[in-house]
N, C-alpha and C. Protein backbone atom coordinates (compact mmCIF):
# COMPACT_ATOMS: atom_id res chain seq x y z
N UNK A 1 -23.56 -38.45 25.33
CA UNK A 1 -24.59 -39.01 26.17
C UNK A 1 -25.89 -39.04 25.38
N UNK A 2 -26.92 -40.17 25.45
CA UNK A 2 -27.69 -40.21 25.02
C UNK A 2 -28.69 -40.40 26.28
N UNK A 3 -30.08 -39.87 25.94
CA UNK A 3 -31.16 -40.47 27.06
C UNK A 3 -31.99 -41.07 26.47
N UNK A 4 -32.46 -42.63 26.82
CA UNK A 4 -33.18 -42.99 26.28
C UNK A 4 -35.01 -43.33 26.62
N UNK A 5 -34.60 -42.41 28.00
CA UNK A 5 -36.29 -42.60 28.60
C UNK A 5 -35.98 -41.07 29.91
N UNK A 6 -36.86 -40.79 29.65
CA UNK A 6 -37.32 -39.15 31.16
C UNK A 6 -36.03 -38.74 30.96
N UNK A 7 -35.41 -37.94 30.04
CA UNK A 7 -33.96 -37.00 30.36
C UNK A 7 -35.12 -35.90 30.56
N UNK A 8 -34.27 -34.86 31.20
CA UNK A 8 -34.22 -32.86 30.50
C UNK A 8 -35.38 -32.90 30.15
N UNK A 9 -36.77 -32.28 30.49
CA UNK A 9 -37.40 -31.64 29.06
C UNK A 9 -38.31 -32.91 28.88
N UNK A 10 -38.17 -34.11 29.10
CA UNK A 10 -38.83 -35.38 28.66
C UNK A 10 -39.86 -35.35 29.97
N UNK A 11 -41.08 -35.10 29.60
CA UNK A 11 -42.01 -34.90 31.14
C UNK A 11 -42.84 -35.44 30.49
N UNK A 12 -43.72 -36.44 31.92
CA UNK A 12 -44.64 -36.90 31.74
C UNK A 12 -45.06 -36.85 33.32
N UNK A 13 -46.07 -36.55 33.57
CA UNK A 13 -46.83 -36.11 34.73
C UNK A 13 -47.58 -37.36 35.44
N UNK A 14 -47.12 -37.44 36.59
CA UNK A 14 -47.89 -38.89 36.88
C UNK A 14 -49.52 -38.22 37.33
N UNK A 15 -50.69 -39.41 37.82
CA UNK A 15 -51.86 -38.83 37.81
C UNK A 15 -52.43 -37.72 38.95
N UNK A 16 -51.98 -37.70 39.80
CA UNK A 16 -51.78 -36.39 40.63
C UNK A 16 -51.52 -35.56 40.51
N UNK A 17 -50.21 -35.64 39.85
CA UNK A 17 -49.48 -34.40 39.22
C UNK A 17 -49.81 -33.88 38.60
N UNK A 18 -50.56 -34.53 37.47
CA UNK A 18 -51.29 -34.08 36.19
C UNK A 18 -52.90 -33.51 36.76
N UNK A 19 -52.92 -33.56 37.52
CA UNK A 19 -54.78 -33.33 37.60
C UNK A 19 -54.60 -31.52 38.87
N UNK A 20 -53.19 -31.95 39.65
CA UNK A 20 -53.09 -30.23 40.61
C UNK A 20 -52.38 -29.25 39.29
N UNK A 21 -51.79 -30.01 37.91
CA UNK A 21 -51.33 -28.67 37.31
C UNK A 21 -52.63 -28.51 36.12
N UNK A 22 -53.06 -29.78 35.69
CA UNK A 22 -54.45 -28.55 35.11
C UNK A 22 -55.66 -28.15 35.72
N UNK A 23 -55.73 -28.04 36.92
CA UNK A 23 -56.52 -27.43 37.65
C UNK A 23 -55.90 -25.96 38.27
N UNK A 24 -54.20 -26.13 38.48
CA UNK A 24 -54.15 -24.59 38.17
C UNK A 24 -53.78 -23.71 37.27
N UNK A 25 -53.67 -24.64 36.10
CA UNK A 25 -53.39 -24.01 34.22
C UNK A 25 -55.04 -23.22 34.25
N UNK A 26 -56.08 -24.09 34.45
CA UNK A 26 -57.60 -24.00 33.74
C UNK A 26 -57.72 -22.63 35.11
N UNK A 27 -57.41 -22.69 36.36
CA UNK A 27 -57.33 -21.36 37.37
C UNK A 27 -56.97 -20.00 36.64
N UNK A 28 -55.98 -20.27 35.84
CA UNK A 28 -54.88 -19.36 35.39
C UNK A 28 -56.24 -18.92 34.18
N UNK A 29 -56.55 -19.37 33.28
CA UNK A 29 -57.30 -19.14 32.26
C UNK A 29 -58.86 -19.52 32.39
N UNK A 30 -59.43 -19.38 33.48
CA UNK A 30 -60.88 -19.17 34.03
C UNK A 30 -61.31 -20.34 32.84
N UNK A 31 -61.01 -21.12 33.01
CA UNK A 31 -61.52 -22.35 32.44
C UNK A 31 -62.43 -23.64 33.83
N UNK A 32 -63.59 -23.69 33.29
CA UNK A 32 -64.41 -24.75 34.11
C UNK A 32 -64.52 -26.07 33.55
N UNK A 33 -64.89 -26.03 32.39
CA UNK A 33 -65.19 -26.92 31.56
C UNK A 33 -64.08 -28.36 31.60
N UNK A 34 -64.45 -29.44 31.49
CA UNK A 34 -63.09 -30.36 31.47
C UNK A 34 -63.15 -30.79 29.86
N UNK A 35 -63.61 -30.71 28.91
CA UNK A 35 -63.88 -30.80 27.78
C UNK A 35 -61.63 -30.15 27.11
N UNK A 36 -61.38 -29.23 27.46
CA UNK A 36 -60.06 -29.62 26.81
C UNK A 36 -58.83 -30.04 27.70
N UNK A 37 -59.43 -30.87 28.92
CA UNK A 37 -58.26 -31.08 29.62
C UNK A 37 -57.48 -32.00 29.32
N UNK A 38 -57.40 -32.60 28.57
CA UNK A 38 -56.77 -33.47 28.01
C UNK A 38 -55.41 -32.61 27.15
N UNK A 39 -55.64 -31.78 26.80
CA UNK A 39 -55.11 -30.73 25.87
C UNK A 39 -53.83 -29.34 26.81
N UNK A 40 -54.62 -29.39 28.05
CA UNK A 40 -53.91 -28.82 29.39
C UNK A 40 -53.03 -29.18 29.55
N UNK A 41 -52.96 -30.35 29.85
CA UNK A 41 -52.40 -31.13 30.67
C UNK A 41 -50.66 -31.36 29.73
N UNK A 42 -51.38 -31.54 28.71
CA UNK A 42 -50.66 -31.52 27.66
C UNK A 42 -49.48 -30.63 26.94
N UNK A 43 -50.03 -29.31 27.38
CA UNK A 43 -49.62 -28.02 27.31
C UNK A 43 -48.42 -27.55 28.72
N UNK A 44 -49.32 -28.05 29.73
CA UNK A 44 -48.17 -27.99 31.13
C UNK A 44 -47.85 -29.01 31.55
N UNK A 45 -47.53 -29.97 30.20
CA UNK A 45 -46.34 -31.26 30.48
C UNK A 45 -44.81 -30.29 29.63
N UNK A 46 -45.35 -30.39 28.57
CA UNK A 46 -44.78 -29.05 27.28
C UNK A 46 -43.74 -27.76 28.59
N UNK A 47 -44.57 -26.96 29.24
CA UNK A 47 -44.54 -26.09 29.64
C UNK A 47 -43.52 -26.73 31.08
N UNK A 48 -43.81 -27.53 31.69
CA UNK A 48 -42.32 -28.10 32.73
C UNK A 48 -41.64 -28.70 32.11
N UNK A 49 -41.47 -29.20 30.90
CA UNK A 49 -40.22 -29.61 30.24
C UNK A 49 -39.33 -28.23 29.81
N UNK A 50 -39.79 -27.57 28.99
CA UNK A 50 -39.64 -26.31 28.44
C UNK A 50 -38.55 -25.53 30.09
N UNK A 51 -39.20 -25.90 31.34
CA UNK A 51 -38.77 -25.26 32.46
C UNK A 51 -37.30 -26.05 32.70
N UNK A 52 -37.32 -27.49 32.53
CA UNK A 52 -36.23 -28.17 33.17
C UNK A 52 -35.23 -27.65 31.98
N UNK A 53 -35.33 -27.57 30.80
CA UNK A 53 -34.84 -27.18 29.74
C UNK A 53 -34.07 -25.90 30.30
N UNK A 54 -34.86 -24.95 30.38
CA UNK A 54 -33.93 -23.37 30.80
C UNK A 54 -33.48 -23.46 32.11
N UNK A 55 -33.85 -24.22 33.16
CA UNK A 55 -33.45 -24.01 34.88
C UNK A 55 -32.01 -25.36 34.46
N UNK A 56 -31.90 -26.09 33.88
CA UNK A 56 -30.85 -26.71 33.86
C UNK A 56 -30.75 -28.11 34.93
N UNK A 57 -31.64 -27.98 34.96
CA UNK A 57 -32.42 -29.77 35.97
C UNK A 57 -33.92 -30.28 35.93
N UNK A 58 -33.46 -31.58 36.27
CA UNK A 58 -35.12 -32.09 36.31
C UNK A 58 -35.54 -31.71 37.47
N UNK A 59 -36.91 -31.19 37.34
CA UNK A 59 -37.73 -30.86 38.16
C UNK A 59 -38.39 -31.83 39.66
N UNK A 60 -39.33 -32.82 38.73
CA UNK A 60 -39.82 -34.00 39.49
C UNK A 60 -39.29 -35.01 39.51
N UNK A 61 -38.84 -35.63 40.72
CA UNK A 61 -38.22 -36.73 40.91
C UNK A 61 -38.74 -37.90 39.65
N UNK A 62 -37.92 -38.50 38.72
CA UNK A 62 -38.36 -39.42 38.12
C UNK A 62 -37.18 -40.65 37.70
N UNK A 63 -37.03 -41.85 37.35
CA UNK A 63 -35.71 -42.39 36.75
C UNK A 63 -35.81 -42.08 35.40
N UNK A 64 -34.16 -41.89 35.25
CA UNK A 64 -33.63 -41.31 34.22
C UNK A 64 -32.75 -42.39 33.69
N UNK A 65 -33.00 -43.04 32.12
CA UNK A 65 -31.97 -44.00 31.42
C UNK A 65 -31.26 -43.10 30.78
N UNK A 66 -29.89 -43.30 30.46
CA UNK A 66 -29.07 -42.77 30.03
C UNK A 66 -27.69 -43.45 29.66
N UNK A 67 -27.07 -43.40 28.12
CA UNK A 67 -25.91 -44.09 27.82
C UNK A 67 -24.99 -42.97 27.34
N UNK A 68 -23.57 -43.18 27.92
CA UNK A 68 -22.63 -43.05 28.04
C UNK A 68 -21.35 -44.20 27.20
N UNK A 69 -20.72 -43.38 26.87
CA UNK A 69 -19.58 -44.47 26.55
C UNK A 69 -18.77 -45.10 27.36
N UNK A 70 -18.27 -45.91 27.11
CA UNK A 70 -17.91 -46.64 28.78
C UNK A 70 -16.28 -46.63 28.54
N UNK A 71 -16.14 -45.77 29.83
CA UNK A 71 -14.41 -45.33 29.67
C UNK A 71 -13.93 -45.42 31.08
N UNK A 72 -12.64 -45.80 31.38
CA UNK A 72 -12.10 -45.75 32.55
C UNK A 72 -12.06 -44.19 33.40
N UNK A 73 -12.25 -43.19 32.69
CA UNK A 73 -12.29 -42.08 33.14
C UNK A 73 -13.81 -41.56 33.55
N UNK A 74 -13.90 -40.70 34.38
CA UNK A 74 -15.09 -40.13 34.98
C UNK A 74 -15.93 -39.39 33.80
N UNK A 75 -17.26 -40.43 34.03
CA UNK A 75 -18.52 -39.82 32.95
C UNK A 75 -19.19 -38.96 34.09
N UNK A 76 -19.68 -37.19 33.45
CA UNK A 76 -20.69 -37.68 33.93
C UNK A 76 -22.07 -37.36 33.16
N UNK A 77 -22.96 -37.38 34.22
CA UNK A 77 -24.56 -37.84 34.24
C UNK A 77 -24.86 -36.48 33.19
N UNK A 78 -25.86 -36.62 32.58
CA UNK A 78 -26.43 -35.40 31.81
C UNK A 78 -27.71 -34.89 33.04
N UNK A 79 -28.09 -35.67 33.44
CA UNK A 79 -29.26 -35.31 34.24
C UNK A 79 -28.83 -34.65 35.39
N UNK A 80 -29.90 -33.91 36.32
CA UNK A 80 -29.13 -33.33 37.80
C UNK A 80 -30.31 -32.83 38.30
N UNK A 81 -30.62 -32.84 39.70
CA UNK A 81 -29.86 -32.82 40.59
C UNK A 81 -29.99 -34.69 40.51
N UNK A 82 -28.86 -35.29 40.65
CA UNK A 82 -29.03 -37.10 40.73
C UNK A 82 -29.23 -37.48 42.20
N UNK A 83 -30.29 -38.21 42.59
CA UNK A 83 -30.72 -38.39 43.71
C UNK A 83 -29.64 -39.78 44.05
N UNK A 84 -29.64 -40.77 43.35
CA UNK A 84 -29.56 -41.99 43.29
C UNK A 84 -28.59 -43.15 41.90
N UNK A 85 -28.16 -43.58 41.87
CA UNK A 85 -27.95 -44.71 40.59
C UNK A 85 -28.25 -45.65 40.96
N UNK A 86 -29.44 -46.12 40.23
CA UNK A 86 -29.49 -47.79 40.42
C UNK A 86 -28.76 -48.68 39.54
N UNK A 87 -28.42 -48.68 38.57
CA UNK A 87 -27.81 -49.80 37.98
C UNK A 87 -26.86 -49.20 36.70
N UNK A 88 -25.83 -50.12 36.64
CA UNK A 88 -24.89 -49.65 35.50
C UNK A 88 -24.92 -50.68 34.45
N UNK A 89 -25.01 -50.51 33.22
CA UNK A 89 -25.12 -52.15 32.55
C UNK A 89 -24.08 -51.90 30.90
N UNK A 90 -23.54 -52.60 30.53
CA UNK A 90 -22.90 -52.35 29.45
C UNK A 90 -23.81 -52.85 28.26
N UNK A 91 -23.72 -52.36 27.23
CA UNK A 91 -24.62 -52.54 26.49
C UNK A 91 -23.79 -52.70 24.62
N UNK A 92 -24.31 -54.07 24.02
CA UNK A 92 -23.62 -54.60 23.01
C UNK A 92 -24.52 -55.03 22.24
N UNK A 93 -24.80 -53.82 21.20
CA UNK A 93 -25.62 -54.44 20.17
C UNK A 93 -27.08 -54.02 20.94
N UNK A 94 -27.94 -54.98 20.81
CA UNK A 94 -29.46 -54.33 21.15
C UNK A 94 -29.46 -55.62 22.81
N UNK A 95 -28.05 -55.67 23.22
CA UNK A 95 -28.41 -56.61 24.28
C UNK A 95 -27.39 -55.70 25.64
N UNK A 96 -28.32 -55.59 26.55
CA UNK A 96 -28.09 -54.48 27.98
C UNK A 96 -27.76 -55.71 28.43
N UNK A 97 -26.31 -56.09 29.31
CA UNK A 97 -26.35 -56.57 30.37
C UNK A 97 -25.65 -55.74 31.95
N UNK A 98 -26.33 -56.17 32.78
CA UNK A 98 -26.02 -55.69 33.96
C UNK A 98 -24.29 -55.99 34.37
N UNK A 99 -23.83 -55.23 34.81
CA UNK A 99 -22.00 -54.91 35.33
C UNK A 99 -22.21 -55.27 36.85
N UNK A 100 -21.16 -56.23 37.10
CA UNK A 100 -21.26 -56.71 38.20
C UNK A 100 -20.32 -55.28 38.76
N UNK A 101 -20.82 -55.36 40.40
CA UNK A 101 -20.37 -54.15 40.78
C UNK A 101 -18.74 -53.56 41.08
N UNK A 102 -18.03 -54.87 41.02
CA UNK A 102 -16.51 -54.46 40.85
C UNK A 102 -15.67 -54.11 39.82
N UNK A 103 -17.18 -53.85 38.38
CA UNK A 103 -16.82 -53.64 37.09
C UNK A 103 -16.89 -51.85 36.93
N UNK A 104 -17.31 -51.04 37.85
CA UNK A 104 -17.89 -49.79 37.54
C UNK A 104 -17.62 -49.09 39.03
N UNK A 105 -17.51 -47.68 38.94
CA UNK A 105 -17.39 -46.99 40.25
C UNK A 105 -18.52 -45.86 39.42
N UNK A 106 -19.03 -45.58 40.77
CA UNK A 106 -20.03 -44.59 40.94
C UNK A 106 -19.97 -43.46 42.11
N UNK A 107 -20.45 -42.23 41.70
CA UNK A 107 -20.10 -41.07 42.77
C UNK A 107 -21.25 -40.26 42.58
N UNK A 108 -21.49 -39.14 43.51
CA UNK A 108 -22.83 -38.34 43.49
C UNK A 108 -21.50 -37.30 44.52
N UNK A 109 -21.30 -35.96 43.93
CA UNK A 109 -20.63 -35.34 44.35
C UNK A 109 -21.42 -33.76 45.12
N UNK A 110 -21.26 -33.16 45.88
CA UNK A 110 -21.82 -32.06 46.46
C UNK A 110 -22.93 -31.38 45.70
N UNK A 111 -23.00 -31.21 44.41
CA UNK A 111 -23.58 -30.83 43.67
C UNK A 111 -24.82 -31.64 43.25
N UNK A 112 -24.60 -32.79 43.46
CA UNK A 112 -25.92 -33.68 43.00
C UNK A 112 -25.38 -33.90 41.84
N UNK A 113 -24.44 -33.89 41.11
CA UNK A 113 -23.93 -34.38 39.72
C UNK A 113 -23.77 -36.04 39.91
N UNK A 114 -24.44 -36.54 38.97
CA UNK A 114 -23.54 -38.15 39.03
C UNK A 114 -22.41 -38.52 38.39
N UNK A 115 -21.66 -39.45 38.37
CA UNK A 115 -20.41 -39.75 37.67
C UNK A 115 -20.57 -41.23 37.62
N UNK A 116 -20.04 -41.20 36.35
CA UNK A 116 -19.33 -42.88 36.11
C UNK A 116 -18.33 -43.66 35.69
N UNK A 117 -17.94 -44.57 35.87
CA UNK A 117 -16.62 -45.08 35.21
C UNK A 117 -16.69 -46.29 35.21
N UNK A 118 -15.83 -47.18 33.88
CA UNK A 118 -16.20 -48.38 33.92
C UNK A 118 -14.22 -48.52 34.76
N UNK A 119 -14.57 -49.59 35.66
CA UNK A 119 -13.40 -49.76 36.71
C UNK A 119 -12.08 -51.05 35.53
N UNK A 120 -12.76 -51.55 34.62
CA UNK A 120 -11.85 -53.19 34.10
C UNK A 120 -12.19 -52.46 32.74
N UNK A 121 -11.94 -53.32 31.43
CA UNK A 121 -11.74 -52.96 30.29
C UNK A 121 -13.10 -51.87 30.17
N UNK A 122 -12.62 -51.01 28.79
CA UNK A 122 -13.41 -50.20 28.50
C UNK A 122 -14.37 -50.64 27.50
N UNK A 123 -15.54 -50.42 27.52
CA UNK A 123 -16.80 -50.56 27.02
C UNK A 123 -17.16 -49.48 26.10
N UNK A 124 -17.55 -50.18 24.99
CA UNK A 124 -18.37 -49.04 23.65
C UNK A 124 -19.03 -48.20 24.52
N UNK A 125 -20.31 -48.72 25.32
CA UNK A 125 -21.80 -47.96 25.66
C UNK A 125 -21.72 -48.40 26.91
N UNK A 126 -22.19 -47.52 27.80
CA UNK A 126 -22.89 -48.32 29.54
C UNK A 126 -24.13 -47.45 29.83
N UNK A 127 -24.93 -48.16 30.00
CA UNK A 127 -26.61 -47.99 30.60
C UNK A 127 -26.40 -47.59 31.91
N UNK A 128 -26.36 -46.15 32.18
CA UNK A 128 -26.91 -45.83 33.63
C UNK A 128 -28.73 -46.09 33.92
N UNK A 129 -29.43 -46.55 34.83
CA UNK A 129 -30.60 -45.79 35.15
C UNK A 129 -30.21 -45.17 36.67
N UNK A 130 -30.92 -44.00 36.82
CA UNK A 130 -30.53 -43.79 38.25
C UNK A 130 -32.06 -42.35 38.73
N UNK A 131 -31.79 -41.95 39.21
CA UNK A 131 -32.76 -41.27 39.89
C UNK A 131 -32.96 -39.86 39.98
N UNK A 132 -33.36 -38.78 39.08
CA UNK A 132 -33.00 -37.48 39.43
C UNK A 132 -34.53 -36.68 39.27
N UNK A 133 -33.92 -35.68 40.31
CA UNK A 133 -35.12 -35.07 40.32
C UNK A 133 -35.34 -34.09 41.49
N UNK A 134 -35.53 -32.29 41.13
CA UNK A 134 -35.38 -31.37 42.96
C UNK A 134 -35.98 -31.93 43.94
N UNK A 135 -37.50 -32.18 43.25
CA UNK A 135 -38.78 -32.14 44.21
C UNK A 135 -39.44 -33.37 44.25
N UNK A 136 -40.53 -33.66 44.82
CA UNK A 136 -41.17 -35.15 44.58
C UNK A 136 -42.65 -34.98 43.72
N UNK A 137 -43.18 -33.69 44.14
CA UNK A 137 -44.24 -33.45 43.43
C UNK A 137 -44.39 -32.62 42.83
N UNK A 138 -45.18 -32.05 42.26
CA UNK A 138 -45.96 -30.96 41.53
C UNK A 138 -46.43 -30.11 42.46
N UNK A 139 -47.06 -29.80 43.04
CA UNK A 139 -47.07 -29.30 44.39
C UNK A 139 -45.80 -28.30 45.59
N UNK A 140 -45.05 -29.47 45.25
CA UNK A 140 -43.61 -28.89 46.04
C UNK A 140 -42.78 -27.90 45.26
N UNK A 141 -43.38 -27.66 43.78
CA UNK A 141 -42.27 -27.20 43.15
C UNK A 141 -42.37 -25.40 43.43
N UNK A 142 -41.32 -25.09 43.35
CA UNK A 142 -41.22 -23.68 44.08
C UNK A 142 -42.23 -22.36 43.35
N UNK A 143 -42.79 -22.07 44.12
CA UNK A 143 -43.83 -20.98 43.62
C UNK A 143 -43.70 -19.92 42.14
N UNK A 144 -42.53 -19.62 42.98
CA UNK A 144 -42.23 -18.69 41.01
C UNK A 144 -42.24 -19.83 39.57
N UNK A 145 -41.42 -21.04 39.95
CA UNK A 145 -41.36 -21.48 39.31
C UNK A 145 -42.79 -22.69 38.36
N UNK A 146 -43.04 -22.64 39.40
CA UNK A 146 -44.22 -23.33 39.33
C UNK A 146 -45.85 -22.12 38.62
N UNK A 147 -45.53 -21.17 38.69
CA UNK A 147 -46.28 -19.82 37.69
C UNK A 147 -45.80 -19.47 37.16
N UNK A 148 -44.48 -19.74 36.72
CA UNK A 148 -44.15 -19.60 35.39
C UNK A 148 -44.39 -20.71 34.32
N UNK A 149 -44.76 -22.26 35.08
CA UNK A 149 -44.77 -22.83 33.99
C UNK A 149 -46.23 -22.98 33.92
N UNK A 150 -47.14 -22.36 35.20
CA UNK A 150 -49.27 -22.18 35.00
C UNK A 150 -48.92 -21.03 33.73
N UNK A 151 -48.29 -20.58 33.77
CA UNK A 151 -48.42 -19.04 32.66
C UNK A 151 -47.97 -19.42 31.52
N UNK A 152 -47.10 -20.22 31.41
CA UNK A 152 -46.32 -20.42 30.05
C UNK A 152 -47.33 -21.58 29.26
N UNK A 153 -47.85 -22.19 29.86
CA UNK A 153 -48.60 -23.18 29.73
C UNK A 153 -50.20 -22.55 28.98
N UNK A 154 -50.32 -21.87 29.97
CA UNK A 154 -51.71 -21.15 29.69
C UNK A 154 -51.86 -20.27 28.21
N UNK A 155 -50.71 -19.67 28.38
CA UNK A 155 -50.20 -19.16 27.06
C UNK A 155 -50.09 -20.06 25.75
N UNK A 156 -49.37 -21.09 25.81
CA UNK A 156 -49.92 -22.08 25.22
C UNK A 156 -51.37 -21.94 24.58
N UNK A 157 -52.26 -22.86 25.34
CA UNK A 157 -53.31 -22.95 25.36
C UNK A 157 -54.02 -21.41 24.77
N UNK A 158 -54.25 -20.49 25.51
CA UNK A 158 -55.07 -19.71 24.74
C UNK A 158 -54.15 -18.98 23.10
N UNK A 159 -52.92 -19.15 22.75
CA UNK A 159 -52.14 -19.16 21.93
C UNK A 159 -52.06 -20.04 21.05
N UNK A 160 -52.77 -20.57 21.23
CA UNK A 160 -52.50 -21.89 20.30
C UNK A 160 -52.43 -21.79 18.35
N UNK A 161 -53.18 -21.27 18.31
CA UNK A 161 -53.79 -20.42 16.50
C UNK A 161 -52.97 -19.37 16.35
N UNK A 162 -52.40 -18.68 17.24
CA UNK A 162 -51.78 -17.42 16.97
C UNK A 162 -50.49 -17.52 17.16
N UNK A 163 -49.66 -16.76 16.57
CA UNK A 163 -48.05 -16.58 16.99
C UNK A 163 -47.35 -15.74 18.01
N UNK A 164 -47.96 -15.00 18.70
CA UNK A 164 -47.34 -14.29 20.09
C UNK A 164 -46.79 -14.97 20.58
N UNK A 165 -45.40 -14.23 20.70
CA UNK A 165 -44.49 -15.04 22.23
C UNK A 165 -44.64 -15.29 23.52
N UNK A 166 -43.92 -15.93 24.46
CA UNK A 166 -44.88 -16.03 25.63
C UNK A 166 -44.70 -14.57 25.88
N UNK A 167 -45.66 -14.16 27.42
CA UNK A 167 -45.03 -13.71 28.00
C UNK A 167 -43.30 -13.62 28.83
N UNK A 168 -42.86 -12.45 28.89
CA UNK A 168 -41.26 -11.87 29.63
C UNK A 168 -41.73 -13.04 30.92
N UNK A 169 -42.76 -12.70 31.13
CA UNK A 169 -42.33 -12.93 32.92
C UNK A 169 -41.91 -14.03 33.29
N UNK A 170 -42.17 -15.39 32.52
CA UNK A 170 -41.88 -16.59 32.14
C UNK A 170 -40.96 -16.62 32.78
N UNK A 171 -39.77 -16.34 31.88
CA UNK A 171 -38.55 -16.50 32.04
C UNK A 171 -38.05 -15.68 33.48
N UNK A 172 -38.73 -14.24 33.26
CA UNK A 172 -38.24 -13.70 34.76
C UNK A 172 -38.45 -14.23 35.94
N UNK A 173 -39.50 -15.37 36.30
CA UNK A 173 -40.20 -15.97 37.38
C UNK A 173 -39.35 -17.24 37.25
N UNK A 174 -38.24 -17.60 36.38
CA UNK A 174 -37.74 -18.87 36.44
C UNK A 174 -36.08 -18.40 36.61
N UNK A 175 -35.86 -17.06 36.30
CA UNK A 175 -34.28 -16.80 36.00
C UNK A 175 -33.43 -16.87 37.55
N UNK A 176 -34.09 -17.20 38.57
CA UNK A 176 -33.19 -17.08 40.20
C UNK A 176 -33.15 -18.15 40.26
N UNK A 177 -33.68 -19.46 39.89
CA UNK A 177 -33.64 -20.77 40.10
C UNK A 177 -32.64 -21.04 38.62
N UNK A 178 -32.37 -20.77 38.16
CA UNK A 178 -31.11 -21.25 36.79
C UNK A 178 -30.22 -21.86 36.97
N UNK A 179 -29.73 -23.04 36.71
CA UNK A 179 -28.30 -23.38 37.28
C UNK A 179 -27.61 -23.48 35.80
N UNK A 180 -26.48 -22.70 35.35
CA UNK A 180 -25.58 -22.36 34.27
C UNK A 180 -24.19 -23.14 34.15
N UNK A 181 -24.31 -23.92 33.76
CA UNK A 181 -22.82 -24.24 33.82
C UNK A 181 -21.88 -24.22 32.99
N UNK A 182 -20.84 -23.13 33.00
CA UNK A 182 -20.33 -22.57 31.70
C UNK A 182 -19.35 -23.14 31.45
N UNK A 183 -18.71 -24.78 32.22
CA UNK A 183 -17.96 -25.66 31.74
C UNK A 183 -18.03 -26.51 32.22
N UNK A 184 -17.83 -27.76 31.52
CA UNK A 184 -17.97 -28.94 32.15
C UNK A 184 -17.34 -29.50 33.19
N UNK A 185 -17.82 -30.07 34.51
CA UNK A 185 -16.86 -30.12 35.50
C UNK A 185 -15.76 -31.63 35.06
N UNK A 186 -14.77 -31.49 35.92
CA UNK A 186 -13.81 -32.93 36.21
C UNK A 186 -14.14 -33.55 37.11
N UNK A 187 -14.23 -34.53 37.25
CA UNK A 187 -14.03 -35.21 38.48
C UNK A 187 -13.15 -36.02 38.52
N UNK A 188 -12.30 -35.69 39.75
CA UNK A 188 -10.79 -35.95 40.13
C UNK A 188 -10.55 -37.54 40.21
């Protein structure tokens, strides 16, 4: 699987989002000044990727491109929790075309995992985009988790010149929300 736009870890903060987390990064580190917010913001984009990275999902709802090889058997999604698939497209050379829909089956199973399959001949590559994401905002995201990534972030920031690790608590304020998956599932 490849992602070629917002997988895992790939964060970019829309303008809301971006302005309630460095206002509570600059909280976290008694910062008034807006002179390095640009640099914040920057740091706790870093710092919720870094989160979707260890919790094992995307955080904020965003679309997710993603290619797969295109096989009659069940792909699935690298991304999770998958809200949605919008479109499946096979892709040849540097040219995406869209799969008419009796070419592909699609599933979203209990888990929020997505799956894919191409249904008629098999395909080199197929272009999922589809939709994943726990929460909708920055805001909604769950309290521990959401101070672990004001702290990890902040750390960052006043860390920046120096080599100290983050703080433990980081990880301890993110380790009950983890989702581990110590093998890849089937789908039947």
């Amino acid at each position: 699987m490849t992602f070629t736009t917002n997988g895992p870890g790939e964060m970019s903060l829309g303008t809301a989002d971006r302005a309630a987390a460095v206002a509570e990064v600059k909280a976290a580190l008694r910062v008034a000044v807006a002179d390095d917010d640009a640099l914040i913001a920057a740091f706790a984009e870093t710092a919720l990727g870094l989160a979707e990275q260890f919790l094992g999902r995307v955080l904020i709802l965003r679309a997710v491109t993603e290619r797969v090889p295109g096989s009659r058997c069940w792909q699935p999604l690298g991304a999770m929790p998958v809200m949605a698939i919008t479109s499946v497209a096979g892709v040849d050379g540097d040219t995406v075309t869209p799969l008419a829909v009796d070419d592909y089956a699609i599933d979203l199973d209990a888990e929020a995992n997505g799956w894919v399959r191409v249904a008629g001949d098999p395909l080199d590559t197929i272009e999922i985009v589809y939709q994943a994401g726990w929460i909708a905002t920055w805001s909604l995201i769950p309290a521990p988790v959401r101070q672990g990534v004001v702290l990890l972030a902040a750390h960052l920031y006043s860390e920046r010149d120096a080599s100290e690790p983050p703080p433990a608590a980081v990880t301890a304020l993110w380790r009950p929300f983890r989702r581990v998956a110590l093998d890849r599932a089937v789908h039947a």
